[in-house]
Protein backbone atom coordinates (compact mmCIF):
# COMPACT_ATOMS: atom_id res chain seq x y z
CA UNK A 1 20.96 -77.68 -5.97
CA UNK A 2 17.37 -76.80 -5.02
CA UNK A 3 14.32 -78.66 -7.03
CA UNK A 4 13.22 -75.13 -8.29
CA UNK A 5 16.37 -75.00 -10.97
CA UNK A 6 14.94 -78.60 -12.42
CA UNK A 7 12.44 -77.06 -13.91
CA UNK A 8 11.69 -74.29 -16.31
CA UNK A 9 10.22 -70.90 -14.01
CA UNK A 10 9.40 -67.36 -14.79
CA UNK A 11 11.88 -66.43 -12.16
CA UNK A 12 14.84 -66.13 -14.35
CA UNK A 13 12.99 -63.92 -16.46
CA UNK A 14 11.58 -61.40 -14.05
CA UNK A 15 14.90 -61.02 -13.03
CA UNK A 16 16.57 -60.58 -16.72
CA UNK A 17 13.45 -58.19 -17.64
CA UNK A 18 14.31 -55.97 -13.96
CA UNK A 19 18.07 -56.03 -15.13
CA UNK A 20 17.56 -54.68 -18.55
CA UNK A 21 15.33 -51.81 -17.21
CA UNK A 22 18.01 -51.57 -14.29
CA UNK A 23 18.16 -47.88 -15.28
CA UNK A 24 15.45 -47.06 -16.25
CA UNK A 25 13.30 -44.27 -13.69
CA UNK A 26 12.48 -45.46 -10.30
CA UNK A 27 8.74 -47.18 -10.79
CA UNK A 28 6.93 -44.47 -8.73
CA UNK A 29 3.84 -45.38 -5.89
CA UNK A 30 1.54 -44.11 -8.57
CA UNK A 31 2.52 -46.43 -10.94
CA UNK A 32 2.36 -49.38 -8.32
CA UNK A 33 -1.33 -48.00 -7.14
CA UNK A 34 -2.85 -47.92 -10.62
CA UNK A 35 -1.51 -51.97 -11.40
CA UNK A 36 -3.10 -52.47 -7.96
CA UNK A 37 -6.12 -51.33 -8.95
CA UNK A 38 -6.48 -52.31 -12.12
CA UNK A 39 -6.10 -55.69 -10.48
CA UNK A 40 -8.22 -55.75 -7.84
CA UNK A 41 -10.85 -54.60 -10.29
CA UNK A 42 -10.65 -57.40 -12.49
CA UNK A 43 -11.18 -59.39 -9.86
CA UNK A 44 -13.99 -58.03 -8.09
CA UNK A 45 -15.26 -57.33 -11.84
CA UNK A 46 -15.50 -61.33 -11.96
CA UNK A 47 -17.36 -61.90 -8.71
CA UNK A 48 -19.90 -58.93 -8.84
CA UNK A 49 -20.58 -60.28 -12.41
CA UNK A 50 -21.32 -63.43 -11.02
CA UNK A 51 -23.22 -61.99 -7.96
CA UNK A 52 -25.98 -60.23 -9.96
CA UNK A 53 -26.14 -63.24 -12.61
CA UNK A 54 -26.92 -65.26 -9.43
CA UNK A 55 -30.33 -62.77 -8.72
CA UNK A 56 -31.05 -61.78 -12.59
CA UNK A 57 -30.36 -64.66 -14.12
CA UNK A 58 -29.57 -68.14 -12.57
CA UNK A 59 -32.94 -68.75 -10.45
CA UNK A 60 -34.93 -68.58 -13.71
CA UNK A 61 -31.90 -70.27 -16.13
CA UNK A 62 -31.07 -72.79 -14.11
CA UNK A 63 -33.43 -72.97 -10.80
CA UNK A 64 -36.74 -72.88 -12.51
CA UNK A 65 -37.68 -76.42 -10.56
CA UNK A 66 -37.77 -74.72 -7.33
CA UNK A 67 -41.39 -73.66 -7.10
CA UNK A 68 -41.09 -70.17 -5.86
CA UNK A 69 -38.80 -66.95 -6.77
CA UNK A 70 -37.59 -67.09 -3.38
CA UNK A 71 -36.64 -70.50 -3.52
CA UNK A 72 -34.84 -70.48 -6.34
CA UNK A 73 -32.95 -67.42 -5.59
CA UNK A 74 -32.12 -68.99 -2.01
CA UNK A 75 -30.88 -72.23 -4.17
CA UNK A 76 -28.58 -69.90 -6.41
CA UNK A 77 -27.15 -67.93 -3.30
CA UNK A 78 -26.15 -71.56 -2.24
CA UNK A 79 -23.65 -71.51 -4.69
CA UNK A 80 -22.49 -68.06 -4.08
CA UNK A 81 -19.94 -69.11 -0.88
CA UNK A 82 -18.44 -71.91 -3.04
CA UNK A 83 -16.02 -69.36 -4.39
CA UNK A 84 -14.94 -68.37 -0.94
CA UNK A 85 -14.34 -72.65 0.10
CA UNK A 86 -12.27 -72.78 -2.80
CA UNK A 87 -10.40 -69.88 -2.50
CA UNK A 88 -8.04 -71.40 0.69
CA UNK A 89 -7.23 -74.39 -1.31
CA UNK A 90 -6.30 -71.84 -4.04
CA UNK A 91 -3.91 -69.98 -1.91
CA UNK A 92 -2.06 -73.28 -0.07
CA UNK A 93 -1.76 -74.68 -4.49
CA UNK A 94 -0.51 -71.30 -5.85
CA UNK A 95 2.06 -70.60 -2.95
CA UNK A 96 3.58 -73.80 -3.63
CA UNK A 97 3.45 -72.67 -7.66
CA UNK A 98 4.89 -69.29 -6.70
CA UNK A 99 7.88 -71.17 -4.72
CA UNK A 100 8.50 -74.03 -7.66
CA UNK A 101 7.52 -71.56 -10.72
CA UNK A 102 7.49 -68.05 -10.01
CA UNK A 103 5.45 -65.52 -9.41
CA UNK A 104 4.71 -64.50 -13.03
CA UNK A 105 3.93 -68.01 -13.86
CA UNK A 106 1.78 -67.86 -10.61
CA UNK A 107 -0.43 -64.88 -11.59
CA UNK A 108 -0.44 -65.98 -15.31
CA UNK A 109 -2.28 -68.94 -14.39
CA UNK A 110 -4.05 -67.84 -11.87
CA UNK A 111 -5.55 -65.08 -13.86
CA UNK A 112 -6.33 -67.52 -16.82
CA UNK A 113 -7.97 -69.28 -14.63
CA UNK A 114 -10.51 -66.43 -12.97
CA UNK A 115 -11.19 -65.08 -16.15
CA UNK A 116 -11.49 -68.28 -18.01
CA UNK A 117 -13.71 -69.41 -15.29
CA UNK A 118 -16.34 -66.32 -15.56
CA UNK A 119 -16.38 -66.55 -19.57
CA UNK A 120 -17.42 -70.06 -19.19
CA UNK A 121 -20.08 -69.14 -17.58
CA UNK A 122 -21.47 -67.60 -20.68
CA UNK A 123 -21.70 -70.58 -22.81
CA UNK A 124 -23.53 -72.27 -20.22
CA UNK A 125 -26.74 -73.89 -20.76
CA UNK A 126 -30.07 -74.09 -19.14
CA UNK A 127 -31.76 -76.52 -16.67
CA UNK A 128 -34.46 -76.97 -19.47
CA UNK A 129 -31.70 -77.88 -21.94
CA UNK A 130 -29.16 -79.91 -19.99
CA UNK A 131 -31.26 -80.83 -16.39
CA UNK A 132 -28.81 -80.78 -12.91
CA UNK A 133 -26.00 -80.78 -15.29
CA UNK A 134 -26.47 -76.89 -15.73
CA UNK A 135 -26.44 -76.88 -11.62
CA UNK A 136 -22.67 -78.67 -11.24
CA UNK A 137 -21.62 -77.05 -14.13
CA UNK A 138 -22.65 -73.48 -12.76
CA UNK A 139 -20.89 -74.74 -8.93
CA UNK A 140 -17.97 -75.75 -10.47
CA UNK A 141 -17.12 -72.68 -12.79
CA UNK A 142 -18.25 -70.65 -9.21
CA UNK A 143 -15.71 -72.92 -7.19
CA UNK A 144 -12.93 -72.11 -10.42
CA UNK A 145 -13.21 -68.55 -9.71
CA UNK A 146 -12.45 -68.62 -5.71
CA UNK A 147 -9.45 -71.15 -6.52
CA UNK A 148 -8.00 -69.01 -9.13
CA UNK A 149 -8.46 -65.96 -7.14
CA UNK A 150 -6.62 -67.86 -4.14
CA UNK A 151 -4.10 -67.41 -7.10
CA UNK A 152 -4.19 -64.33 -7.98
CA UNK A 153 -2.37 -62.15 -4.44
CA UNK A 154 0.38 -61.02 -5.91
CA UNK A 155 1.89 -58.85 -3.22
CA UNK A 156 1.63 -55.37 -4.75
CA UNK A 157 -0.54 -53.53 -2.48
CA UNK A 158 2.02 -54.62 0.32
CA UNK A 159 5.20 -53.06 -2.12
CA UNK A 160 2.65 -50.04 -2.08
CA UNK A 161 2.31 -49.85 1.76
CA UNK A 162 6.18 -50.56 1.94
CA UNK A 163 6.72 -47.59 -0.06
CA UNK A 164 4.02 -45.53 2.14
CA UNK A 165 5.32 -42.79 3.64
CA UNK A 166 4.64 -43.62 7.95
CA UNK A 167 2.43 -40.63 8.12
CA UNK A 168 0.30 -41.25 5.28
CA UNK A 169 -0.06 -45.24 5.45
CA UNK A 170 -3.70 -44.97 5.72
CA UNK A 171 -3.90 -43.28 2.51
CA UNK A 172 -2.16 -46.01 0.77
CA UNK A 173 -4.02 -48.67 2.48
CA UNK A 174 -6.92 -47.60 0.84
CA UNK A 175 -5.92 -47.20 -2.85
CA UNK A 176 -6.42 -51.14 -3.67
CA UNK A 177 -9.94 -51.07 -2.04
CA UNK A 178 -11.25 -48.84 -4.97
CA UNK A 179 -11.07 -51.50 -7.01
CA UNK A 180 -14.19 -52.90 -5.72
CA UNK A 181 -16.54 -49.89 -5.99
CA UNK A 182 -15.02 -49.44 -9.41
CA UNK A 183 -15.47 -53.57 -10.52
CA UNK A 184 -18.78 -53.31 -8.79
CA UNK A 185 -20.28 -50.37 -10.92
CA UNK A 186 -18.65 -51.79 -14.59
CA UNK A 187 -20.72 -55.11 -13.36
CA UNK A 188 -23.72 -52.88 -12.19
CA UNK A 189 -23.92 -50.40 -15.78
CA UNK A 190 -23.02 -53.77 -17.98
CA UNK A 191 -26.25 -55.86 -16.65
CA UNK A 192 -28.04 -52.31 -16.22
CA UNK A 193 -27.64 -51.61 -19.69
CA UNK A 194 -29.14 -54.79 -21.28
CA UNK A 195 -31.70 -55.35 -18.38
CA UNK A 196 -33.22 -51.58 -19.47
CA UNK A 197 -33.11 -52.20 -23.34
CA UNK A 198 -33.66 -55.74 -23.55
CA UNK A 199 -36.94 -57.49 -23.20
CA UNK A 200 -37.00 -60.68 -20.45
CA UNK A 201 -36.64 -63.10 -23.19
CA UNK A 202 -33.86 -61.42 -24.75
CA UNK A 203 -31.97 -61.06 -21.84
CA UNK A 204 -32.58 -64.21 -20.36
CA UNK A 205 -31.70 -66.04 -23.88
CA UNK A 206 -28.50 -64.02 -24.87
CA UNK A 207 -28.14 -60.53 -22.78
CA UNK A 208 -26.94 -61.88 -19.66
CA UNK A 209 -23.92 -63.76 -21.33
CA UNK A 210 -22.39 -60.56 -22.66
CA UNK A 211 -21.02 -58.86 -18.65
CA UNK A 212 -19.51 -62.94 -18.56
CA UNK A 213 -17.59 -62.73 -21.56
CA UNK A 214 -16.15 -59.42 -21.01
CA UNK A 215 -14.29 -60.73 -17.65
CA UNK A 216 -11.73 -62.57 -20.08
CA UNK A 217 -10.83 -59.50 -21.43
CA UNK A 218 -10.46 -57.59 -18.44
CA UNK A 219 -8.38 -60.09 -16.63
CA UNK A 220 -5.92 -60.05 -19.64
CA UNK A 221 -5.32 -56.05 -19.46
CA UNK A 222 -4.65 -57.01 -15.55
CA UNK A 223 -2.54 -59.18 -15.86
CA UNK A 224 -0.44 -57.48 -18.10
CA UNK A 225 -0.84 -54.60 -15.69
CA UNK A 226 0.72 -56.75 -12.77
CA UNK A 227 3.27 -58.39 -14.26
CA UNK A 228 5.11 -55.06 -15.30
CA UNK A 229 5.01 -54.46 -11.71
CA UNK A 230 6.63 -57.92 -10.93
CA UNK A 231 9.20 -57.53 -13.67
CA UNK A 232 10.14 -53.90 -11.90
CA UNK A 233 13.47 -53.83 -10.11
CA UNK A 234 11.37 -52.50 -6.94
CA UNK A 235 9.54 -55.61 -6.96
CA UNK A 236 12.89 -57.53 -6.92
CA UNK A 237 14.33 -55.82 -3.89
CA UNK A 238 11.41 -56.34 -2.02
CA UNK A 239 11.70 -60.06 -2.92
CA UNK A 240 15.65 -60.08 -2.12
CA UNK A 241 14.39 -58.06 0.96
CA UNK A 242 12.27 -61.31 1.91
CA UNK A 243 9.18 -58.52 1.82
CA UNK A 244 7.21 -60.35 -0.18
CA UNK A 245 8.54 -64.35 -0.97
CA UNK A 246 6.06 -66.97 -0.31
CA UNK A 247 6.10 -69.09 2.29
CA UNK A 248 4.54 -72.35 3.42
CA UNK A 249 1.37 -71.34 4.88
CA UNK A 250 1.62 -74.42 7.79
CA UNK A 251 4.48 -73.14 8.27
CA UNK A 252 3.78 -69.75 8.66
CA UNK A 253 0.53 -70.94 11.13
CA UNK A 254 2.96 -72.34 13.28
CA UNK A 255 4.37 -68.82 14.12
CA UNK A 256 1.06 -66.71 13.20
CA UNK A 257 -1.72 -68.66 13.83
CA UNK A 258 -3.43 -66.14 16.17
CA UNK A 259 -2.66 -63.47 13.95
CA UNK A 260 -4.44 -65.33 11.39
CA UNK A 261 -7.87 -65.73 13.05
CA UNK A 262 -7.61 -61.87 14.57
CA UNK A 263 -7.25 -60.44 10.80
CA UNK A 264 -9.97 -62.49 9.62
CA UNK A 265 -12.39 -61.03 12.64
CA UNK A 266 -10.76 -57.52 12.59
CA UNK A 267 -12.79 -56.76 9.13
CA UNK A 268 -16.02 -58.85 10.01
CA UNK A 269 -18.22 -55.60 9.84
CA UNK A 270 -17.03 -54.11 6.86
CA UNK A 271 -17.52 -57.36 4.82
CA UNK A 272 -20.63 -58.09 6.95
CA UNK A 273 -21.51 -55.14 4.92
CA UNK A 274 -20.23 -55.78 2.04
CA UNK A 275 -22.57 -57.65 0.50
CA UNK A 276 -25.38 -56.46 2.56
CA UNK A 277 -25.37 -53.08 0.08
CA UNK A 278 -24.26 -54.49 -3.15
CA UNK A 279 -25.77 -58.12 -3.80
CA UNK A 280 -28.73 -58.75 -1.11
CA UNK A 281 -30.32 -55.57 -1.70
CA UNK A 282 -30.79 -56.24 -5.41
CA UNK A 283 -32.09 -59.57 -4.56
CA UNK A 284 -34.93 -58.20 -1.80
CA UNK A 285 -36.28 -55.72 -4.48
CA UNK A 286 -36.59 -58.44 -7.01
CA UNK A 287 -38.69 -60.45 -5.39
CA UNK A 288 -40.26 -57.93 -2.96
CA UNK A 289 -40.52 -55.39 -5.06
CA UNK A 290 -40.43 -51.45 -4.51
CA UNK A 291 -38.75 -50.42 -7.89
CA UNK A 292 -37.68 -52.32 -10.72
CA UNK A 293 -34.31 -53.99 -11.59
CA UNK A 294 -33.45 -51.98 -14.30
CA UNK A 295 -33.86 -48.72 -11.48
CA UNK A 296 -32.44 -50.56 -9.09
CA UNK A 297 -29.24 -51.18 -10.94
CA UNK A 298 -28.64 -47.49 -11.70
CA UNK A 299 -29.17 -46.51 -7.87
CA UNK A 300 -25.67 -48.67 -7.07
CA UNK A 301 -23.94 -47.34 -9.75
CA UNK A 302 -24.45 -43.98 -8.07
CA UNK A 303 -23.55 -46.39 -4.58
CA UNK A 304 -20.37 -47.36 -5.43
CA UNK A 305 -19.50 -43.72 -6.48
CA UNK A 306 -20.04 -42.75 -2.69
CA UNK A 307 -18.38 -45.97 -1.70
CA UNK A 308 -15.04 -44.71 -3.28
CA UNK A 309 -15.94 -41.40 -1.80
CA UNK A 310 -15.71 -43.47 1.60
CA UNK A 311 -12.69 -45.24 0.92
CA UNK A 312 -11.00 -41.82 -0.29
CA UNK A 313 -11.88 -40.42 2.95
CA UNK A 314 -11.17 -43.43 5.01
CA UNK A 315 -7.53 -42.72 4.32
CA UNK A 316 -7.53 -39.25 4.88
CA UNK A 317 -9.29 -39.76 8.57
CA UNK A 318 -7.14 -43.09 9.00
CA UNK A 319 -3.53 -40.85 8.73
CA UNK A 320 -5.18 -38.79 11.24
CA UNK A 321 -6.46 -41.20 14.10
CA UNK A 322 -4.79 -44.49 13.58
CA UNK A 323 -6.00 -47.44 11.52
CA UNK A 324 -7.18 -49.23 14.37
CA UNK A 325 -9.35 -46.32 15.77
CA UNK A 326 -10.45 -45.85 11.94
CA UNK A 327 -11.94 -49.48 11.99
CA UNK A 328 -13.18 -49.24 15.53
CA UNK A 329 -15.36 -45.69 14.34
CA UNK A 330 -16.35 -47.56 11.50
CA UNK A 331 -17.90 -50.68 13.42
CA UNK A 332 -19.86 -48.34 15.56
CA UNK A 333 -21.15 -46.73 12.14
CA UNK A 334 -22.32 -50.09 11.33
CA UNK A 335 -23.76 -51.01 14.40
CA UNK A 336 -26.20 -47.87 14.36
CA UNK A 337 -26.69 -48.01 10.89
CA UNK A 338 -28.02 -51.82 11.52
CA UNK A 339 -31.03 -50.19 13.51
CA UNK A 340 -32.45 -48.13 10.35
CA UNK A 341 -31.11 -50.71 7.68
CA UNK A 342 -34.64 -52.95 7.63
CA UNK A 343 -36.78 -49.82 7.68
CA UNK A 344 -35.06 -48.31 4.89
CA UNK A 345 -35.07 -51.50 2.60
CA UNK A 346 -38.36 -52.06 3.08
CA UNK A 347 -39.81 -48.43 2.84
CA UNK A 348 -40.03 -48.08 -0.84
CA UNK A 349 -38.34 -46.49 -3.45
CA UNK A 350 -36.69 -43.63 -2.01
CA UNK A 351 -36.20 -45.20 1.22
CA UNK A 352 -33.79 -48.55 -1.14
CA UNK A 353 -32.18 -45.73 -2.34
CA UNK A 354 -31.45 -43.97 0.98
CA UNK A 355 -30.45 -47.27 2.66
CA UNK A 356 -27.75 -48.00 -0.91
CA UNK A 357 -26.34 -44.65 -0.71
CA UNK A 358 -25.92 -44.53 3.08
CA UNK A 359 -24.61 -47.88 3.04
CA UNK A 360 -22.39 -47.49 0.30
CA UNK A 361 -20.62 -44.40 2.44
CA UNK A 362 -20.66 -46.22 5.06
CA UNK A 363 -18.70 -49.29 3.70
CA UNK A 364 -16.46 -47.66 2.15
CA UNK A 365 -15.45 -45.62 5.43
CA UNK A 366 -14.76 -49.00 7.27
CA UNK A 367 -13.58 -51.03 3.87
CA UNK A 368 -11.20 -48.60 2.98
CA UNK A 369 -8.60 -49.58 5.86
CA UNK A 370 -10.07 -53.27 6.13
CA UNK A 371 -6.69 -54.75 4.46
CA UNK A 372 -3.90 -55.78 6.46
CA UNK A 373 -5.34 -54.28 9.58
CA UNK A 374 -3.27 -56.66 11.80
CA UNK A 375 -0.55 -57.42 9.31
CA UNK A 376 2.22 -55.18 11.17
CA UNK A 377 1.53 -58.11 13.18
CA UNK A 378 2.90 -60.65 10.86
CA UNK A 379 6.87 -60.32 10.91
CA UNK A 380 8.32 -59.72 7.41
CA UNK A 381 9.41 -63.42 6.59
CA UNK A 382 5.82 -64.70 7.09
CA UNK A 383 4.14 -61.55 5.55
CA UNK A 384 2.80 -62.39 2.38
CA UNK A 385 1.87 -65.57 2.94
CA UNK A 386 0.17 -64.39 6.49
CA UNK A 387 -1.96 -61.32 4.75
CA UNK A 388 -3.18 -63.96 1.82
CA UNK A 389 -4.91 -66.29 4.15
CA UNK A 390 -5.98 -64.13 6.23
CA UNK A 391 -7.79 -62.23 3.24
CA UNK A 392 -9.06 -65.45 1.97
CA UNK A 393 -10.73 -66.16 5.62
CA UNK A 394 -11.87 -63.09 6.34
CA UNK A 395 -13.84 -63.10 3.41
CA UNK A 396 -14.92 -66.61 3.93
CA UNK A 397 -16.21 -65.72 7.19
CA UNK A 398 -17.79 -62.11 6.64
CA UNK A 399 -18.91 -62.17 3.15
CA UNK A 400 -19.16 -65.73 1.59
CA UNK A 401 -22.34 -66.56 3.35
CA UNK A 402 -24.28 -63.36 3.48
CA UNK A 403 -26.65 -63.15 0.76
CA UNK A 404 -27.85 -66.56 1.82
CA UNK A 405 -27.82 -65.79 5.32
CA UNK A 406 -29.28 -62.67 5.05
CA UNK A 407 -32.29 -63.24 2.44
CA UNK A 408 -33.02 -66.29 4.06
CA UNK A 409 -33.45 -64.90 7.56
CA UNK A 410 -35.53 -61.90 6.06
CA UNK A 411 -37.85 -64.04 3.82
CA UNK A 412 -38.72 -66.47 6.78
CA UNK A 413 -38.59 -64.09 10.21
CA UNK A 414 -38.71 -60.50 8.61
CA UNK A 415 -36.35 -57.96 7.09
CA UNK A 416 -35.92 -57.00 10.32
CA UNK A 417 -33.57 -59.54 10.89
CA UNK A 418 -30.92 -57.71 8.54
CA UNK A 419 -30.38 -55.72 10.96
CA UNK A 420 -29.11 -58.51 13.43
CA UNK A 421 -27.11 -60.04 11.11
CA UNK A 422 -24.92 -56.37 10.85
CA UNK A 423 -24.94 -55.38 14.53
CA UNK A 424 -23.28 -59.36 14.65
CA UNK A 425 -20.78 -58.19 12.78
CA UNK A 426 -19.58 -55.03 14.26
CA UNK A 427 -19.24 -56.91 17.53
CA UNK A 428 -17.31 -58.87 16.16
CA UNK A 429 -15.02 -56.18 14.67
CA UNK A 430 -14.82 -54.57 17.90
CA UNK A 431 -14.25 -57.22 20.30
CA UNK A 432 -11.03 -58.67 17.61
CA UNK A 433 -9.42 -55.18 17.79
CA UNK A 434 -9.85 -54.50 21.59
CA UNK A 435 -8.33 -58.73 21.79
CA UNK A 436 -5.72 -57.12 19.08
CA UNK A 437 -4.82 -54.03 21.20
CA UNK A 438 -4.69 -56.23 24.36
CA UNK A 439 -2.10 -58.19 22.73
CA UNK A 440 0.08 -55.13 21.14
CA UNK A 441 0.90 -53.83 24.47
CA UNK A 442 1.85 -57.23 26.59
């Protein structure tokens, strides 16, 4: 008798809820693409919330010893890759939950966690009222969100791509990466909103709090959204199917440990980018100025917008070229756009809102198809568990570190070091998919 049966799971009833909805209409792809993205939003609702706290809010509330706006905003952005350390350990814990106590009990807690994480951050104190306690406090709600996120892959964009028609697998690929333009601009019109009516004092006493508590809520209408997905009979036979069962992830590196490091370099440009165009840029024009927050704020709104235009389009021009080719394009996008980038940014007004809008098309032409770009590479036992880490490292290694990185380098050398930091990342990108393609055909 395995140990899973000595202990109560949600396995039993995932499979009692897909029996008694056994016929019931086949759960169609659109069905499966809006619980997708209703979940990735909720998560990248979390992290952009935290993102702009970590420029509007935290250097003042709880960084006001460091002596210069700079400084503190470099000392926040230290906490920022915290959530992408964690979020490793929160994938090896959670696939040993999802093996022990089902996937439902998986996601449950893993979502409980995320959200519960991000609302804390609302009650949290000062510096001035509590000292460094406000600074561990602040790291260790940041580290709760990457561990709970570690929780929260639940397989359901891969049951979308397994139900992706082969000629149209690019489209598909890209309907779980709108959930970031769309988390992104409900973070971006939430602090918008109360930085434009409120006055500094007001928003740096109360306002802020408000995008942090409405994370809770949001995580609770995804979760619900995913786990009538999980209790769907498709979802079983992909499970009976092996498609989507989680394994151990040493395991799994013992077979796909290659595959691993290529899928977390394959995507380096695109989440090079990433944060390059949604979280540095707000930071630059905060301390160097050119228009205010409040402006600011409204111009990425309007980003993101084009950013889902990009991912959109990314899967209409991925069914047409290939994937690979798709992400290869979009590196050499990036790598020209990273000459103009620093001019842009530091041009004014018009010229921030150029280099936002650009970007934003930009990213979401390479972002669309960054997911799973080498996971035909994993073979279907290992799958799920292969795609998760690899997520959680590619993120780790492309995005974690980039506002620091990235305002650091332009506040010391000159903005013109952006630009570096980008082309760095499209080499990257290129050389893993040339390394990739080498591979495929020995």
């Amino acid at each position: 008798m395995s140990s899973a049966t000595h202990h109560p799971t949600s396995s039993g009833l995932e499979r009692d809820a897909r029996r008694m909805h056994a016929d019931d209409k086949p759960l169609s792809p659109g069905s499966v693409a809006i619980g997708v993205v209703i979940g990735r939003t909720s998560e990248f609702f979390d992290f952009f919330v935290y993102g702009l706290g970590s420029i509007l809010v935290f250097p003042k509330l709880i960084f006001p010893f460091a002596g210069s706006a700079v400084t503190a905003t470099l000392m926040s952005f230290a906490l920022f890759p915290l959530a992408f350390l964690s979020r490793p350990v929160g994938s090896f814990v959670f696939m040993w939950l999802d093996r022990n106590y089902g996937r439902g009990t998986k996601l449950t807690v893993a979502l409980f966690i995320l959200g519960g994480s991000t609302a804390s951050i609302a009650f949290l104190p000062g510096y001035d009222t509590i000292g460094y306690w406000a600074v561990a406090l602040l790291a260790l709600f940041r580290l709760g969100q990457g561990f709970a996120l570690g929780g929260a892959w639940d397989g359901l964009a891969s049951l979308l791509s397994l139900s992706a028609p082969a000629n149209h697998r690019g489209w598909y690929a890209m309907i779980p990466q709108l959930g970031a333009p769309i988390g992104f601009a409900l973070a971006s019109i939430l602090f918008g909103y109360f930085v434009s009516n409120l006055s500094e004092a007001d928003f740096l006493a109360w306002g802020w709090r408000y995008p942090f508590f409405v994370a809770f809520a949001i995580n609770v209408v995804a979760l619900f959204a995913r786990l009538r997905i999980v209790a769907s009979k498709e979802f079983g036979a992909a499970m009976e199917a092996q498609e989507l069962v989680a394994r151990p992830i040493f395991e799994m590196l013992s077979k796909h440990a290659m595959d691993v490091v290529l899928g977390a370099f394959v995507p380096l440009a695109s989440f090079a980018m990433f944060h390059l165009v949604t979280i540095f840029p707000l930071s630059w024009i905060t301390l160097y100025g050119g228009q205010s927050a409040a402006e600011f704020l409204w111009v990425q709104v309007a980003g993101a917008a084009v950013g889902a235009v990009g991912i959109v389009l990314s899967g209409v021009i991925a069914d047409r070229i290939g994937r690979r080719s798709q992400l290869m394009a979009g590196a050499i996008l990036i790598a020209i756009f990273s000459f103009s980038a620093p001019f842009l940014l530091d041009a004014g007004g018009k010229g921030q809102d150029a280099y936002i809008l650009i970007g934003f098309f930009i990213l979401g032409l390479t972002f669309g198809q960054s997911s799973g770009a080498v996971s035909s590479r994993f073979t279907k036992y290992y799958r799920y568990t292969g795609a998760a880490l690899t997520s959680d490292l590619a993120w780790l290694v492309g995005a974690g570190f980039a506002p620091l990185v990235a305002l650091g380098l332009a506040s010391s050398f000159g903005i013109i070091f952006i630009g570096g930091y980008l082309i760095s990342g499209a080499i990257c990108t290129i050389a893993a998919l040339t390394l990739s393609r080498a591979l495929d055909q020995q």
